[in-house]
C-alpha atoms as a PDB file:
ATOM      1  CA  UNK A   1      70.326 110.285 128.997  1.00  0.00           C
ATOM      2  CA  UNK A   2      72.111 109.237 126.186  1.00  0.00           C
ATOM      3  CA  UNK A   3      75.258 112.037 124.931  1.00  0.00           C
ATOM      4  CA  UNK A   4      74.906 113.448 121.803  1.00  0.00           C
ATOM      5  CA  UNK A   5      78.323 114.338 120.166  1.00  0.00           C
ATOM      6  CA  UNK A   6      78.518 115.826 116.759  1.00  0.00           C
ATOM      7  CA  UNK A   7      81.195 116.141 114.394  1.00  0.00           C
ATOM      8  CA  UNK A   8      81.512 116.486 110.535  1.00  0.00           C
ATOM      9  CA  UNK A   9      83.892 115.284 108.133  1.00  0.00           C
ATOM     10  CA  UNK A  10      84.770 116.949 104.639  1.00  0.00           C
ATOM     11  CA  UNK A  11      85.685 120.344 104.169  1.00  0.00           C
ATOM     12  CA  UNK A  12      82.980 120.927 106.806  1.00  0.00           C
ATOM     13  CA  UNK A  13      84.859 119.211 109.527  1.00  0.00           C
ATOM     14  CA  UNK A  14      85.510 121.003 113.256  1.00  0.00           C
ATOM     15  CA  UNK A  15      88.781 121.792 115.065  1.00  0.00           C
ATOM     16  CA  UNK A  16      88.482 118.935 116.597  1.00  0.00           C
ATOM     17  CA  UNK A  17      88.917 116.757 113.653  1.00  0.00           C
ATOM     18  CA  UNK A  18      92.602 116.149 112.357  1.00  0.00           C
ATOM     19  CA  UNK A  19      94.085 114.904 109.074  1.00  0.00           C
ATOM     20  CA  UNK A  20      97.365 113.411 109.185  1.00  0.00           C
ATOM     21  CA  UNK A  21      99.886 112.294 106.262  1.00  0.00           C
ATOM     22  CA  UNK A  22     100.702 108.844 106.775  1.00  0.00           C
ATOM     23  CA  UNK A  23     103.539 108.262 103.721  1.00  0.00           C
ATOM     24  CA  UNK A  24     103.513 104.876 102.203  1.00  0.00           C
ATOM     25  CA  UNK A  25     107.342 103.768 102.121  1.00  0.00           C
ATOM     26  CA  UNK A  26     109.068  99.971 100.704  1.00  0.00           C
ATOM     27  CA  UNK A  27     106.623  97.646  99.367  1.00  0.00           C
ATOM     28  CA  UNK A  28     107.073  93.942 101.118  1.00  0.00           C
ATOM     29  CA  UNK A  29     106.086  90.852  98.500  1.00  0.00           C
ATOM     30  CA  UNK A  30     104.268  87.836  99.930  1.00  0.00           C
ATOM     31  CA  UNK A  31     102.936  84.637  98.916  1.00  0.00           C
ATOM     32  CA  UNK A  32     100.167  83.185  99.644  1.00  0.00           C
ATOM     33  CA  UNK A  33      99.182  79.402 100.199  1.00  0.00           C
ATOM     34  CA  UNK A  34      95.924  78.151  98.512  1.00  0.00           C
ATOM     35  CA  UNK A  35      93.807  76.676 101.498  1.00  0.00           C
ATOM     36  CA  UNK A  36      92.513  73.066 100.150  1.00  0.00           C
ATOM     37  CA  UNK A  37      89.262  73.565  99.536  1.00  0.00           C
ATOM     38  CA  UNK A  38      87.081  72.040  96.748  1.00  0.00           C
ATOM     39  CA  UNK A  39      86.063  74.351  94.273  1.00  0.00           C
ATOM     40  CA  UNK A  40      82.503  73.040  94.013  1.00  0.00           C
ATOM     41  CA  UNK A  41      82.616  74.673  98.256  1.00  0.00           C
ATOM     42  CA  UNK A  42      83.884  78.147  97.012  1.00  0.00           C
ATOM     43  CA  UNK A  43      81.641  78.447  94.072  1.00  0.00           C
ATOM     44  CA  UNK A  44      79.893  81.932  94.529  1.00  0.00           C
ATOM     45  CA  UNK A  45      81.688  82.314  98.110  1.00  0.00           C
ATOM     46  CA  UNK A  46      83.694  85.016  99.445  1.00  0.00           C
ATOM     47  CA  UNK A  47      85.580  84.908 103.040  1.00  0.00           C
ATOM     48  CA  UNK A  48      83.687  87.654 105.016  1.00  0.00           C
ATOM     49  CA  UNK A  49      84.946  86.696 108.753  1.00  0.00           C
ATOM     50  CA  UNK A  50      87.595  84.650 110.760  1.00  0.00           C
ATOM     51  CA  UNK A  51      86.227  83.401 114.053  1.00  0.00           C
ATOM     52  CA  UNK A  52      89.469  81.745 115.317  1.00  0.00           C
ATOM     53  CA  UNK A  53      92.358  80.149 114.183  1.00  0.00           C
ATOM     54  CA  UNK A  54      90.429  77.304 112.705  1.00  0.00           C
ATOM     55  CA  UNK A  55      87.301  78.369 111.548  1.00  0.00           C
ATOM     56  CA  UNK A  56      85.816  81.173 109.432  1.00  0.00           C
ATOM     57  CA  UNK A  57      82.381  81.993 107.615  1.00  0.00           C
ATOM     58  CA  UNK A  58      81.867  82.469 104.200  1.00  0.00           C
ATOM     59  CA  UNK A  59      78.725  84.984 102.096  1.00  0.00           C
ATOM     60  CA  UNK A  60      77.384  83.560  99.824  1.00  0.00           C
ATOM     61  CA  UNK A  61      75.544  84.314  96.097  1.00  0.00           C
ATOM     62  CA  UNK A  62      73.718  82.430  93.988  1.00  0.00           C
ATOM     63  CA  UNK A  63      72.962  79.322  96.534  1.00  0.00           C
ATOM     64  CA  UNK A  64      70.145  78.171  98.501  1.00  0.00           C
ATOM     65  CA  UNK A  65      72.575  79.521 101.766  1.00  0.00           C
ATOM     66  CA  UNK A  66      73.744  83.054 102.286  1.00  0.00           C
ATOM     67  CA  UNK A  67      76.108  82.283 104.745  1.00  0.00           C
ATOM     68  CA  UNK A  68      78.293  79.097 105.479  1.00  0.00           C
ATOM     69  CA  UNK A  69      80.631  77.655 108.390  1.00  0.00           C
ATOM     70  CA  UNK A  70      84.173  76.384 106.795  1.00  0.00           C
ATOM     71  CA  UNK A  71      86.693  74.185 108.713  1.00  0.00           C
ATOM     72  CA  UNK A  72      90.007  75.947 108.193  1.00  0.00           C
ATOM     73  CA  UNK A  73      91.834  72.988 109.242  1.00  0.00           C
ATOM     74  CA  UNK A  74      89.820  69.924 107.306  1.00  0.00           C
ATOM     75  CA  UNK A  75      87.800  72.594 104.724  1.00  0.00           C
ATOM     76  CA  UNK A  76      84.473  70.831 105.570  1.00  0.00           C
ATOM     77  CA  UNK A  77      81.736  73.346 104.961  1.00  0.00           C
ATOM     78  CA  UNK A  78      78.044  73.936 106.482  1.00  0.00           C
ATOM     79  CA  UNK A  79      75.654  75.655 106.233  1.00  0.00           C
ATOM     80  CA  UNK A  80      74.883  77.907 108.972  1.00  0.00           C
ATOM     81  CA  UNK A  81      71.679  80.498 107.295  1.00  0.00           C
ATOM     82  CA  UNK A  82      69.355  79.733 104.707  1.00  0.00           C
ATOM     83  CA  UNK A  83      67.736  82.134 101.958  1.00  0.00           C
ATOM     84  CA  UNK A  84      64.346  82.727 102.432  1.00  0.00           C
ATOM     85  CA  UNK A  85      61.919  84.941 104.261  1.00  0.00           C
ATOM     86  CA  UNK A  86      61.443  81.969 107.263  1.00  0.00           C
ATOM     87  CA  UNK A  87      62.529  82.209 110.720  1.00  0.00           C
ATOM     88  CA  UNK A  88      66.493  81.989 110.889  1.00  0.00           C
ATOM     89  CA  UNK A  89      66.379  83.154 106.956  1.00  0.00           C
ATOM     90  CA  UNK A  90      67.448  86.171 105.626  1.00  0.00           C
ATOM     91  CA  UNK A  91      67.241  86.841 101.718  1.00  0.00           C
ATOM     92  CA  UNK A  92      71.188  88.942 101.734  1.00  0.00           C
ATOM     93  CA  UNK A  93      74.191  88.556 104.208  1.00  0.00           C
ATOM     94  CA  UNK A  94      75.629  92.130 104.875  1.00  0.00           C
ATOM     95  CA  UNK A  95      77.214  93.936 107.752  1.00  0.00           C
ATOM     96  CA  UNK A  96      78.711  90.526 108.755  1.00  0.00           C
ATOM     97  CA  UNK A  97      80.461  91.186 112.016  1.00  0.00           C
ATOM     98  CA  UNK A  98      82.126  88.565 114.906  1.00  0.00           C
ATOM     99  CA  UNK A  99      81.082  89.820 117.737  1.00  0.00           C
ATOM    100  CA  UNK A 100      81.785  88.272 120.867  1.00  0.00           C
ATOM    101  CA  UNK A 101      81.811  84.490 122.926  1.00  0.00           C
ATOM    102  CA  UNK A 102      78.505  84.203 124.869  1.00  0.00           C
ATOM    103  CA  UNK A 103      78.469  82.918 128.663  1.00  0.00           C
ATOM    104  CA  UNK A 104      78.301  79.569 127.073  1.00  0.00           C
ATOM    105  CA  UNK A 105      80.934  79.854 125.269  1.00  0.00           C
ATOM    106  CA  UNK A 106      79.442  80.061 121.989  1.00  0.00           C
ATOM    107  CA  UNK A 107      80.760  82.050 119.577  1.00  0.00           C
ATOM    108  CA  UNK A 108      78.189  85.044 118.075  1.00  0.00           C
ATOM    109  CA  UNK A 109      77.730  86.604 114.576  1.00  0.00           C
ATOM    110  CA  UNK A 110      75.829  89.358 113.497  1.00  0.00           C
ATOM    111  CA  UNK A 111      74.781  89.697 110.013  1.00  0.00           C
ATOM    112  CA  UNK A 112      71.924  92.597 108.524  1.00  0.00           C
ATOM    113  CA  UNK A 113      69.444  92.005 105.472  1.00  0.00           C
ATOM    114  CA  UNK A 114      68.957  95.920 105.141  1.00  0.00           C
ATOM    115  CA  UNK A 115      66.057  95.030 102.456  1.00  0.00           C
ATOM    116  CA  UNK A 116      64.385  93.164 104.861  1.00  0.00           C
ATOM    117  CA  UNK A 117      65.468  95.973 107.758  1.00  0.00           C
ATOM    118  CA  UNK A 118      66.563  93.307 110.098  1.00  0.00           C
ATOM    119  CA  UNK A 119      69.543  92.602 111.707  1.00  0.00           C
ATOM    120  CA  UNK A 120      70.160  88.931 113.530  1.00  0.00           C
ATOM    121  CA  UNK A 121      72.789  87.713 116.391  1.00  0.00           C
ATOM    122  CA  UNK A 122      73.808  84.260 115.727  1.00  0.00           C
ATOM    123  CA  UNK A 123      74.922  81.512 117.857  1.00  0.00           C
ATOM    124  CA  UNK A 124      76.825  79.644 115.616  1.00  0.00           C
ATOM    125  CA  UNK A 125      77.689  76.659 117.787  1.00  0.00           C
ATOM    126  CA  UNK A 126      74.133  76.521 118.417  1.00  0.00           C
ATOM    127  CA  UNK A 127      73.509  76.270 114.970  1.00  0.00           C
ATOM    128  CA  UNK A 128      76.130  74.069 114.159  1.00  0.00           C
ATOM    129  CA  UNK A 129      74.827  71.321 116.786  1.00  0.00           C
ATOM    130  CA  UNK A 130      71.208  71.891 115.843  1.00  0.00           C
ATOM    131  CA  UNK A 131      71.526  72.143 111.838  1.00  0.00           C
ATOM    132  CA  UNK A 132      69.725  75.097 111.554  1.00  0.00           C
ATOM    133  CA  UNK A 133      69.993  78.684 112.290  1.00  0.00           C
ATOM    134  CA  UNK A 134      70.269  79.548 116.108  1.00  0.00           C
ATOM    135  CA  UNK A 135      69.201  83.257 116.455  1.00  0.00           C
ATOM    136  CA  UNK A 136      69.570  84.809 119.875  1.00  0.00           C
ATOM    137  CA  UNK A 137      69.014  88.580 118.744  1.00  0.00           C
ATOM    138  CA  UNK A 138      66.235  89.286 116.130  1.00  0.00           C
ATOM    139  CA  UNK A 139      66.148  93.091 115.757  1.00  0.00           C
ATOM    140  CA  UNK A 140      64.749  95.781 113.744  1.00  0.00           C
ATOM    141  CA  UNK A 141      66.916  98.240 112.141  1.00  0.00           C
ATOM    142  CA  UNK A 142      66.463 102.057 111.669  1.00  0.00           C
ATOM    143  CA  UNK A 143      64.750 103.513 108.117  1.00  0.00           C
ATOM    144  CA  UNK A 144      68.176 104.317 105.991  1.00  0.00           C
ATOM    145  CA  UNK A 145      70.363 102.144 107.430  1.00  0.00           C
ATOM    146  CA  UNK A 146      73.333 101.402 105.313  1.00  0.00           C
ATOM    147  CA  UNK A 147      75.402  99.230 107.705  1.00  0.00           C
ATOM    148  CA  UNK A 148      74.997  97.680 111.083  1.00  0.00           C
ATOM    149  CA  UNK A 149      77.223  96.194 113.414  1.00  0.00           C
ATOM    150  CA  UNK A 150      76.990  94.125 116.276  1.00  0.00           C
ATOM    151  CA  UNK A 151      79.200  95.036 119.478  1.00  0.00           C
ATOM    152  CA  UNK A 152      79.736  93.894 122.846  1.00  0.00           C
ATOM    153  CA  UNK A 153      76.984  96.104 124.231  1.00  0.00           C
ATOM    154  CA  UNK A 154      74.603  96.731 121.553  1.00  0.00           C
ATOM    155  CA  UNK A 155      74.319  97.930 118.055  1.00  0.00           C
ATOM    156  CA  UNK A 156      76.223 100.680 116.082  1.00  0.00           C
ATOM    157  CA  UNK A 157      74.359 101.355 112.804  1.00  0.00           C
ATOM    158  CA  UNK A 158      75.379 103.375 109.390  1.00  0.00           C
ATOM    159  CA  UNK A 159      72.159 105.548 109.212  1.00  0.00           C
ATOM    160  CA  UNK A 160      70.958 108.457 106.432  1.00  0.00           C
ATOM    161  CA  UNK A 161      69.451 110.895 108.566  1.00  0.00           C
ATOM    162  CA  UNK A 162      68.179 114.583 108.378  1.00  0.00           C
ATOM    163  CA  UNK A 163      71.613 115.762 108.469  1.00  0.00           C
ATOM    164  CA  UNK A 164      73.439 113.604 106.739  1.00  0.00           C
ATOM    165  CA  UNK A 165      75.352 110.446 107.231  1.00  0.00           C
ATOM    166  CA  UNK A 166      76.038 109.380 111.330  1.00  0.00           C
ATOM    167  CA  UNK A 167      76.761 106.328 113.692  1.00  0.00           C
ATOM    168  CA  UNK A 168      73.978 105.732 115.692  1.00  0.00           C
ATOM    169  CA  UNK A 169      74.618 103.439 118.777  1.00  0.00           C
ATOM    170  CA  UNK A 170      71.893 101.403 120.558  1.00  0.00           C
ATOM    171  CA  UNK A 171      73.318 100.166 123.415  1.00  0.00           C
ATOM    172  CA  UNK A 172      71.644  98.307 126.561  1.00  0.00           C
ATOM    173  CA  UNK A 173      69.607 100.345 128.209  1.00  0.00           C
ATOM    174  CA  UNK A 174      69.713 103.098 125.837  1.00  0.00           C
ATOM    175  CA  UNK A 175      67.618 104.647 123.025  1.00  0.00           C
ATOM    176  CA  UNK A 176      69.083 104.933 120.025  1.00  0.00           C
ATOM    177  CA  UNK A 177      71.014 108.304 119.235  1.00  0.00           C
ATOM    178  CA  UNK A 178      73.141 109.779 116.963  1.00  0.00           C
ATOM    179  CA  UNK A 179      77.492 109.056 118.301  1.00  0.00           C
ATOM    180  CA  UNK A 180      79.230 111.178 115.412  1.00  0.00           C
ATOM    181  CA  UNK A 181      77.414 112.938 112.919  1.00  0.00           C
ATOM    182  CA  UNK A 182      79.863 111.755 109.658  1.00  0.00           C
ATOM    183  CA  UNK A 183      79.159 114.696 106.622  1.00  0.00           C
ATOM    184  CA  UNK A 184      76.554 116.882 106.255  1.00  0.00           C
ATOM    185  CA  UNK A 185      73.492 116.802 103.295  1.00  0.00           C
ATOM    186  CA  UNK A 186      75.211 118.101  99.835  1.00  0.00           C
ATOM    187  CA  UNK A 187      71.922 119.848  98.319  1.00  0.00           C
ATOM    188  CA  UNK A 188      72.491 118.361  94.923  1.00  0.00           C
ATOM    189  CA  UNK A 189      75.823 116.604  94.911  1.00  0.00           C
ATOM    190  CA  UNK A 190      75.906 112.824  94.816  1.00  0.00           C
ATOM    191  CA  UNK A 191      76.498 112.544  98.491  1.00  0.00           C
ATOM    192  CA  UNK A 192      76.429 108.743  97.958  1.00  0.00           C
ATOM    193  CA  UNK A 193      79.546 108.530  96.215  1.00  0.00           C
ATOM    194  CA  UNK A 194      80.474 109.681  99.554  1.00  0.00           C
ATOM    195  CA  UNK A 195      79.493 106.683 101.583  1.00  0.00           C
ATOM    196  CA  UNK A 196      81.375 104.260  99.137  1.00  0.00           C
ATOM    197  CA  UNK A 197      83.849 102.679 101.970  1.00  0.00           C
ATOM    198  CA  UNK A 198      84.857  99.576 103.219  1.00  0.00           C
ATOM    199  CA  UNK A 199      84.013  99.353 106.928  1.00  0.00           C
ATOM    200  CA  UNK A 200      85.229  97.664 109.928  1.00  0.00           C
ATOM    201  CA  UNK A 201      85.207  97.966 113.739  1.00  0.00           C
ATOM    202  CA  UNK A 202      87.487  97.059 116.276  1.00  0.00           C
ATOM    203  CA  UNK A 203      87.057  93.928 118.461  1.00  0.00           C
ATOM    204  CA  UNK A 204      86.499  96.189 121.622  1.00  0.00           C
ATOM    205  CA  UNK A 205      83.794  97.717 119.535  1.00  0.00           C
ATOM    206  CA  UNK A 206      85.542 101.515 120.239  1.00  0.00           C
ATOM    207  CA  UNK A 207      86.461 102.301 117.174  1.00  0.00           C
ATOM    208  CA  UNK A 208      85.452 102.195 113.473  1.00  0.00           C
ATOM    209  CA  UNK A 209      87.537 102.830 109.877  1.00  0.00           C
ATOM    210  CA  UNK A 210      86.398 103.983 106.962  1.00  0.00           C
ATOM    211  CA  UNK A 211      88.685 102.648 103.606  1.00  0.00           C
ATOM    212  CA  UNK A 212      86.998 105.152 100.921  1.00  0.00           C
ATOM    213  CA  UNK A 213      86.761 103.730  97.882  1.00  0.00           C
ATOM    214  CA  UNK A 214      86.337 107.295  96.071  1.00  0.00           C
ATOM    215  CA  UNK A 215      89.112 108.839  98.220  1.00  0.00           C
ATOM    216  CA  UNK A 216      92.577 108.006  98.763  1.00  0.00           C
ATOM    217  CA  UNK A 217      91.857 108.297 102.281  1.00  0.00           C
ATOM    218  CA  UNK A 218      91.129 106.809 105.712  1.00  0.00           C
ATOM    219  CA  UNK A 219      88.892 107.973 108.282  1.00  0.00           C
ATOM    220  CA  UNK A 220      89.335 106.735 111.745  1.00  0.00           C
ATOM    221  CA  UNK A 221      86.891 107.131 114.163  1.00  0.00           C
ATOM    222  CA  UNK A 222      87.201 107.019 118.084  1.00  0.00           C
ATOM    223  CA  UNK A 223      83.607 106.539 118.922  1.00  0.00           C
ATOM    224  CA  UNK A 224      84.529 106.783 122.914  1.00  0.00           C
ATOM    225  CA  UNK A 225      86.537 109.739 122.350  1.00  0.00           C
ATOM    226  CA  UNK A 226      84.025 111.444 119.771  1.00  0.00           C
ATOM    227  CA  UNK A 227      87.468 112.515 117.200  1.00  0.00           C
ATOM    228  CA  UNK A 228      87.885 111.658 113.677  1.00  0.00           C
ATOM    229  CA  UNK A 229      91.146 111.429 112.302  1.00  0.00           C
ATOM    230  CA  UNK A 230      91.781 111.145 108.577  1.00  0.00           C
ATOM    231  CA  UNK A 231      95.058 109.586 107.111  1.00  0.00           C
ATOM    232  CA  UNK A 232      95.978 110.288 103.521  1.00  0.00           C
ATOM    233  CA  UNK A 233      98.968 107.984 102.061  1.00  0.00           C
ATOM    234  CA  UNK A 234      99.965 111.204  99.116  1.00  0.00           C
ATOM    235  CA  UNK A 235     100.910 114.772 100.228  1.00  0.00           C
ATOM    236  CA  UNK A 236      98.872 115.885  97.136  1.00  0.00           C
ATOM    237  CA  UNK A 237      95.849 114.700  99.024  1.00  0.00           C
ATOM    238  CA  UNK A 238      96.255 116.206 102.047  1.00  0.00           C
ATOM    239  CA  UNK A 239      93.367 119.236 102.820  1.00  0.00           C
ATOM    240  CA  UNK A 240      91.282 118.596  99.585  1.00  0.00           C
ATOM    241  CA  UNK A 241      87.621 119.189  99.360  1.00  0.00           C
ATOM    242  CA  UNK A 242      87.240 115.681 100.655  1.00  0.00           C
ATOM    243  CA  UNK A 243      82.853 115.551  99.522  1.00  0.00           C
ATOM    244  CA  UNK A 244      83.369 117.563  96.101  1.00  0.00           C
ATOM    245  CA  UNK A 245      86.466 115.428  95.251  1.00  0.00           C
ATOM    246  CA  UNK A 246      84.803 111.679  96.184  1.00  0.00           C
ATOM    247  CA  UNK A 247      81.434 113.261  93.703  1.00  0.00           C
ATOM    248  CA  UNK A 248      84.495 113.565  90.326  1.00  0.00           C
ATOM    249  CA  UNK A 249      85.519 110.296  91.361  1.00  0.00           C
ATOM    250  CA  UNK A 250      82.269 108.664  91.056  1.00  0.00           C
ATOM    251  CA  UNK A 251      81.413 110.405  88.326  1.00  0.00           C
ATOM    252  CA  UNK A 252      84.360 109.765  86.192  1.00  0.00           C
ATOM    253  CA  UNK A 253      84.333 105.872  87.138  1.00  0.00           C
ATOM    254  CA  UNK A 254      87.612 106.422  89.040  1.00  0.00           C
ATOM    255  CA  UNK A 255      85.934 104.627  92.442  1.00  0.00           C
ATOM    256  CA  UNK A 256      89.523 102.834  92.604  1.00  0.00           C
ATOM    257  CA  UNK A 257      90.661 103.224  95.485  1.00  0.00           C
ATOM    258  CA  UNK A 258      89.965 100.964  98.575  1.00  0.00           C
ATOM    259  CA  UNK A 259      88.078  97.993  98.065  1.00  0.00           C
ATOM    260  CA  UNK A 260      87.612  95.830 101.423  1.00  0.00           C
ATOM    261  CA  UNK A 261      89.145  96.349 104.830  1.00  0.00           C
ATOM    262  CA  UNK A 262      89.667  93.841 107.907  1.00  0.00           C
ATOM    263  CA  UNK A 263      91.071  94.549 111.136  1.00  0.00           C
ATOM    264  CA  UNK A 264      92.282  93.743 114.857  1.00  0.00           C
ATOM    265  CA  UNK A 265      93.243  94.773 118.205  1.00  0.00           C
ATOM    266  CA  UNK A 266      96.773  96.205 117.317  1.00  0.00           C
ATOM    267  CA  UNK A 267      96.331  96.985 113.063  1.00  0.00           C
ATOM    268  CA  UNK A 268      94.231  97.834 109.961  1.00  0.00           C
ATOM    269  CA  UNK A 269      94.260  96.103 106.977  1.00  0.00           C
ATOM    270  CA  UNK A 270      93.038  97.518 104.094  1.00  0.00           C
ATOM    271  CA  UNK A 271      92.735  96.158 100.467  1.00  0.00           C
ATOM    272  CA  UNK A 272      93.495  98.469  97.958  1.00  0.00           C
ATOM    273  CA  UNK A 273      92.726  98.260  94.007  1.00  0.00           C
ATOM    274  CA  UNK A 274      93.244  96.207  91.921  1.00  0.00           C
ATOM    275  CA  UNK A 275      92.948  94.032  94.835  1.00  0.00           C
ATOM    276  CA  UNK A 276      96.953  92.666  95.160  1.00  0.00           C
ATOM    277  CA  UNK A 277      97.852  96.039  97.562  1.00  0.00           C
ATOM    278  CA  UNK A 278      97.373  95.426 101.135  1.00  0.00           C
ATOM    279  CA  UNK A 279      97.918  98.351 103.331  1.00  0.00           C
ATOM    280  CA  UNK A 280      98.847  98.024 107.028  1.00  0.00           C
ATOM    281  CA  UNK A 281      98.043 101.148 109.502  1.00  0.00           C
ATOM    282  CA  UNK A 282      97.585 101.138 113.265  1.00  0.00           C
ATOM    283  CA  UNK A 283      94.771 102.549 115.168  1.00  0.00           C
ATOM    284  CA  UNK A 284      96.276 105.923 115.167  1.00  0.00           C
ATOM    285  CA  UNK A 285      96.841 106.449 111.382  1.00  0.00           C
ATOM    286  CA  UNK A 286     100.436 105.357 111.201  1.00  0.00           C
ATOM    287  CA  UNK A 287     101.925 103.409 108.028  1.00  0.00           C
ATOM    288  CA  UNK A 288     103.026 100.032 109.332  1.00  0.00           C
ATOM    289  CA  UNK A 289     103.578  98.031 106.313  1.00  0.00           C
ATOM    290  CA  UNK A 290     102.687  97.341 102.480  1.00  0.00           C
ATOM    291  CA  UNK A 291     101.907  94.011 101.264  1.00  0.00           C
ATOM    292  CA  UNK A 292     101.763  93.339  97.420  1.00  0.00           C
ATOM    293  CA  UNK A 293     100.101  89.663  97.454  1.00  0.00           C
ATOM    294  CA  UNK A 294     100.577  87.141  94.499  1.00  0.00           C
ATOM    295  CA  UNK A 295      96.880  86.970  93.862  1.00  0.00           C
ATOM    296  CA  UNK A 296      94.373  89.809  94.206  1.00  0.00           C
ATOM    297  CA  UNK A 297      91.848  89.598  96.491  1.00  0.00           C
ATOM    298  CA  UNK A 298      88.290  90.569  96.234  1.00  0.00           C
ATOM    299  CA  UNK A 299      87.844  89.981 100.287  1.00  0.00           C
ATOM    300  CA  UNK A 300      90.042  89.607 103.240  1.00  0.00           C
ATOM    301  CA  UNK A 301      89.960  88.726 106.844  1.00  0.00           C
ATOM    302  CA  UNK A 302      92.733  87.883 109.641  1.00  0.00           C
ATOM    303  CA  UNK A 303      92.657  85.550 111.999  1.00  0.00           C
ATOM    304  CA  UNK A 304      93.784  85.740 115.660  1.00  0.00           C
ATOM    305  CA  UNK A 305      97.424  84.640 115.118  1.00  0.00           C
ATOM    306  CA  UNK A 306      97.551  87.131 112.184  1.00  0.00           C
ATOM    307  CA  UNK A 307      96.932  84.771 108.944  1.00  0.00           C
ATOM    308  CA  UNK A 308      95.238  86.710 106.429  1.00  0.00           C
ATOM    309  CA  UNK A 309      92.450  85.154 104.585  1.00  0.00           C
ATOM    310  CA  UNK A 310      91.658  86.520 101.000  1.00  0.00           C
ATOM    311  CA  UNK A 311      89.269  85.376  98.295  1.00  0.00           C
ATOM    312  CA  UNK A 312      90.719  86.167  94.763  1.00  0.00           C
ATOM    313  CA  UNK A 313      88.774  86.956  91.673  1.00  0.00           C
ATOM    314  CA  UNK A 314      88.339  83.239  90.720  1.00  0.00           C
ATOM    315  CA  UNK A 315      86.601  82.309  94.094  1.00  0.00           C
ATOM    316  CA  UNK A 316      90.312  80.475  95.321  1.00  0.00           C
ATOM    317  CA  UNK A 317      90.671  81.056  98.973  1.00  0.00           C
ATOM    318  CA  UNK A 318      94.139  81.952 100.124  1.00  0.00           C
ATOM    319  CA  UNK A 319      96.662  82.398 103.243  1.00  0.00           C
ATOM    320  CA  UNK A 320      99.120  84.661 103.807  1.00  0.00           C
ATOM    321  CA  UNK A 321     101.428  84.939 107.123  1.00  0.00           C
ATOM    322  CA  UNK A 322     101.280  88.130 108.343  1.00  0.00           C
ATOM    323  CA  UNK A 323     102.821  87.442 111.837  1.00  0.00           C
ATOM    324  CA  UNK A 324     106.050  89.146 111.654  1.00  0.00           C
ATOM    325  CA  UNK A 325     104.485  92.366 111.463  1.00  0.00           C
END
């Protein structure tokens, strides 16, 4: 029987919830290289995911593929899933996660069409070899799903429910249930402007991070543990009405705070606006480093020897050695 744990962000957040002040301090300028690749291949592409060193795959809008395989090393792109309502199709790219190397070796991407309510496990070697899209996991996803991710053991989705916002896992050999309940319904406040964050999950599939894009904030959530930890970067920040204060920011158009986020094992990389701020935290809120890039980015990833990948606003792609860190 599955373990429900509850918690609740926002001013209506538990004991067992902390907030921490993680102050920003020195500013470190890098340059980026521009990766070689034509611009007829980036057209309407934006890096989403690094599967190695060498390889990466790229969403895309406005083509007759959603989502593409690119070379790092010779920038020779493929296709890897059509648009279309077929089998291997999917008509949007979302929720675009790397989760894992199969038995064979293959490596395995999950991607969500929430219009369609699907969510799909790729094999992209499969694919690669075969031309067309291998799918090895073809699931339905749960009524109000905003975001799903595929983890070593199952699913974790993003889901609008009766009280709110949660994670709900689906793991194998479990139903699905709710891990952490996230903020409760508002009545009438624009709760959505609430839900505005960048997402990502660690590799291990243990935790998740919330970058709010309404918020100056951070949440941090240890799904094992069942503990939310937020991390504000400005003392004036700390202990504010977290819900009330994300509904003036939508309102006024001031949603300009975090824009994309990427992580790791060991670090947190978030992308902050105007999109040339990169902000480097560990899994336990602290400030490691922050990064003013040459270009600004619209989308990031990092790779396993720490190269960030980042898409600016004219569809270049870019790397930037983050190693030392």
């Amino acid at each position: 029987m599955p373990v429900l744990l509850v918690l609740l962000l926002g001013s209506c957040s538990t004991s067992r919830d902390k907030e921490i002040l993680s102050e920003l301090s020195g500013t470190v300028e890098l340059n980026g290289s521009r990766v070689p690749v034509a611009d007829s291949l980036m057209m309407g592409g934006f890096i989403v995911r690094c599967l190695d060193d060498n390889s990466a795959v790229i969403r895309y809008f406005g083509r007759p593929f959603i989502l593409g395989y690119l070379s790092l090393n010779d920038c020779e792109l493929k296709p890897l899933v059509y648009s279309g309502r077929g089998p291997g199709e999917m008509l949007e790219a979302s929720s675009i996660s790397y989760t894992s190397v199969s038995g064979t070796g293959h490596r395995l991407v999950g991607m969500s069409d929430i219009n369609m309510k699907k969510h799909i496990v790729l094999d992209v070697d499969a694919s690669l070899a075969s031309g067309s899209a291998s799918v090895v996991k073809d699931v339905s996803i749960p009524a109000n799903t905003f975001s799903v991710f595929s983890i070593p053991e199952g699913f974790l989705y993003k889901v609008k429910d009766k009280d709110g916002f949660s994670y709900m896992s689906e793991l194998s050999g479990e139903d699905l249930h709710a891990v952490i309940s996230l903020y409760p319904q508002s009545g009438a406040a624009k709760y959505y402007s609430y839900l505005e964050s960048a997402d990502c999950i660690s590799p291990d599939g243990s935790k998740v991070v919330m970058c709010m894009a309404c918020l100056n904030k951070i949440y941090i959530i240890d799904l094992a543990k069942g503990s939310i930890t937020g991390v504000v970067t400005e003392r004036e920040w700390k202990g504010r009405d977290d819900l009330q204060e994300a509904v003036r920011q939508s309102e006024t158009g001031m949603e300009d705070h975090y824009m994309y986020a990427c992580c790791d094992g060991d670090y947190i990389y978030a992308l902050y606006n105007p999109g040339n701020e990169l902000r480097v935290f560990d899994w336990k809120g602290n400030f490691i480093n922050r990064i003013k890039l040459d270009h600004a980015a619209v989308s990031i990833s990092i790779s396993p020897s720490r190269q960030l990948y980042a898409t600016d606003m004219e569809e270049g792609l870019f790397r930037y050695d983050l190693s030392n860190l």
